[in-house]
Protein backbone atom coordinates (compact mmCIF):
# COMPACT_ATOMS: atom_id res chain seq x y z
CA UNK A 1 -13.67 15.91 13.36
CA UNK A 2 -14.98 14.65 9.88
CA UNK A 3 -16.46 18.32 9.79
CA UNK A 4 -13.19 19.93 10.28
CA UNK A 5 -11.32 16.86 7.88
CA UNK A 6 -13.64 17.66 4.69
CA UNK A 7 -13.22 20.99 4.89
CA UNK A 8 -9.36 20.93 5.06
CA UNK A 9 -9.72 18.66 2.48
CA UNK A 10 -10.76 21.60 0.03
CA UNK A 11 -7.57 23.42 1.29
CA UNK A 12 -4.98 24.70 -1.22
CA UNK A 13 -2.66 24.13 1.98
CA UNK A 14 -3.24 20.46 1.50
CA UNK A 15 -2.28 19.74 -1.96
CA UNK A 16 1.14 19.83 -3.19
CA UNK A 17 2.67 21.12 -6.49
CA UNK A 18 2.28 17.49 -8.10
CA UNK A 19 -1.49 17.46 -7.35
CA UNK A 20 -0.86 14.64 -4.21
CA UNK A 21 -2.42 16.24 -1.48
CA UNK A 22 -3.35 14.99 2.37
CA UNK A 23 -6.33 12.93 1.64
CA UNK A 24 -4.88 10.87 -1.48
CA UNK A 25 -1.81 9.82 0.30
CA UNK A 26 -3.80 8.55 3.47
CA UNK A 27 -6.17 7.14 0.69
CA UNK A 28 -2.73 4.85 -0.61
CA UNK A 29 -1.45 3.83 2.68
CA UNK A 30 -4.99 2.68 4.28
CA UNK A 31 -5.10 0.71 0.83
CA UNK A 32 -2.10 -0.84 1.50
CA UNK A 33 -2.99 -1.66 5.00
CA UNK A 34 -5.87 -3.36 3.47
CA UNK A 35 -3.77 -5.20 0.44
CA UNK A 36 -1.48 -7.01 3.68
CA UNK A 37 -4.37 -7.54 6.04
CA UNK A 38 -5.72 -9.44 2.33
CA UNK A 39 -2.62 -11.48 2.25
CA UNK A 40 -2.57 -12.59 6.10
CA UNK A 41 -5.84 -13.71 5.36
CA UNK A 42 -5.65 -15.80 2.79
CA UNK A 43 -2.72 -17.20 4.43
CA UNK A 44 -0.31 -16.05 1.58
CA UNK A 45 2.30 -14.28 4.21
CA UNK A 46 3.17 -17.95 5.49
CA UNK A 47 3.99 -21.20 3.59
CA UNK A 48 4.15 -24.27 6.14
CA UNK A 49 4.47 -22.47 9.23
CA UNK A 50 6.91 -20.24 8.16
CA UNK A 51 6.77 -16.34 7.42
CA UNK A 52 7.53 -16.06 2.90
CA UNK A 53 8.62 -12.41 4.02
CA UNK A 54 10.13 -10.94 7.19
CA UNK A 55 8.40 -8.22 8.86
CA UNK A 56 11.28 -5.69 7.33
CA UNK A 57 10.84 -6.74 3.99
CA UNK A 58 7.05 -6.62 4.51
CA UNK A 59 7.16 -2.80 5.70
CA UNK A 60 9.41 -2.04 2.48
CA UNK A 61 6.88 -3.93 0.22
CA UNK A 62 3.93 -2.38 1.88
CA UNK A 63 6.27 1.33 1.44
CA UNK A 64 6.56 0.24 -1.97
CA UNK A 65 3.14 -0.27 -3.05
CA UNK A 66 1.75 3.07 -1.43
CA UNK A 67 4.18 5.32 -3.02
CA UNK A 68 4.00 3.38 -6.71
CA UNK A 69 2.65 5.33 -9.56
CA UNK A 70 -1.77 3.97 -10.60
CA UNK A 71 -0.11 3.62 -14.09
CA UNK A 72 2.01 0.79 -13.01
CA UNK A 73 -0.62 -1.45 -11.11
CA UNK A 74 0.03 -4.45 -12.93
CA UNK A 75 3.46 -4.46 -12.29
CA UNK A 76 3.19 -4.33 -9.04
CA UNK A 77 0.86 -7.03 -9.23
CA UNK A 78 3.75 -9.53 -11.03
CA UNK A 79 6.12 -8.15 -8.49
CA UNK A 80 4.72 -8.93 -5.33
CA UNK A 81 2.87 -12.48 -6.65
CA UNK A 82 7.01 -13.80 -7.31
CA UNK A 83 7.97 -12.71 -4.30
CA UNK A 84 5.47 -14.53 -2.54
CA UNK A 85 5.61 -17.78 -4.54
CA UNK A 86 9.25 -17.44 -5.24
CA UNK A 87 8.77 -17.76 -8.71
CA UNK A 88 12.27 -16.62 -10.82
């Protein structure tokens, strides 16, 4: 399998007109997978018993984050830190 995944990886038929092929948009949604599995454990997904985000809102913020542009990390960042502290 890894075989046959590295050298599909090398396929034109694999990366799109805006240079985001297969393996880079796996690449943003496994980090994204990692970023929430970071926040349930550290316990920042719940405040006193009680979820800071429903599971809707966390699929949308997890959608949000693997489709955002590198360039605009830090944003992100800010973003998602007030809408887990509820900062205005």
């Amino acid at each position: 399998m890894r075989k046959w995944l590295n050298g599909r990886a090398k396929s034109s038929e694999l990366i799109s007109e805006t240079g985001r092929g297969f393996i880079e948009i796996i690449s943003r949604y496994t980090q994204t997978f990692l970023f929430v599995d970071f926040l349930n454990r550290n316990q920042a997904l719940i405040k006193q018993g009680e979820p800071v985000i429903n599971d809707i809102g966390l699929a949308a913020l997890a959608l949000l984050v693997a489709e955002s542009n590198p360039c605009q990390k830090d944003i992100m960042i800010r973003l998602i830190e007030n809408m887990l502290t509820g900062v205005n």
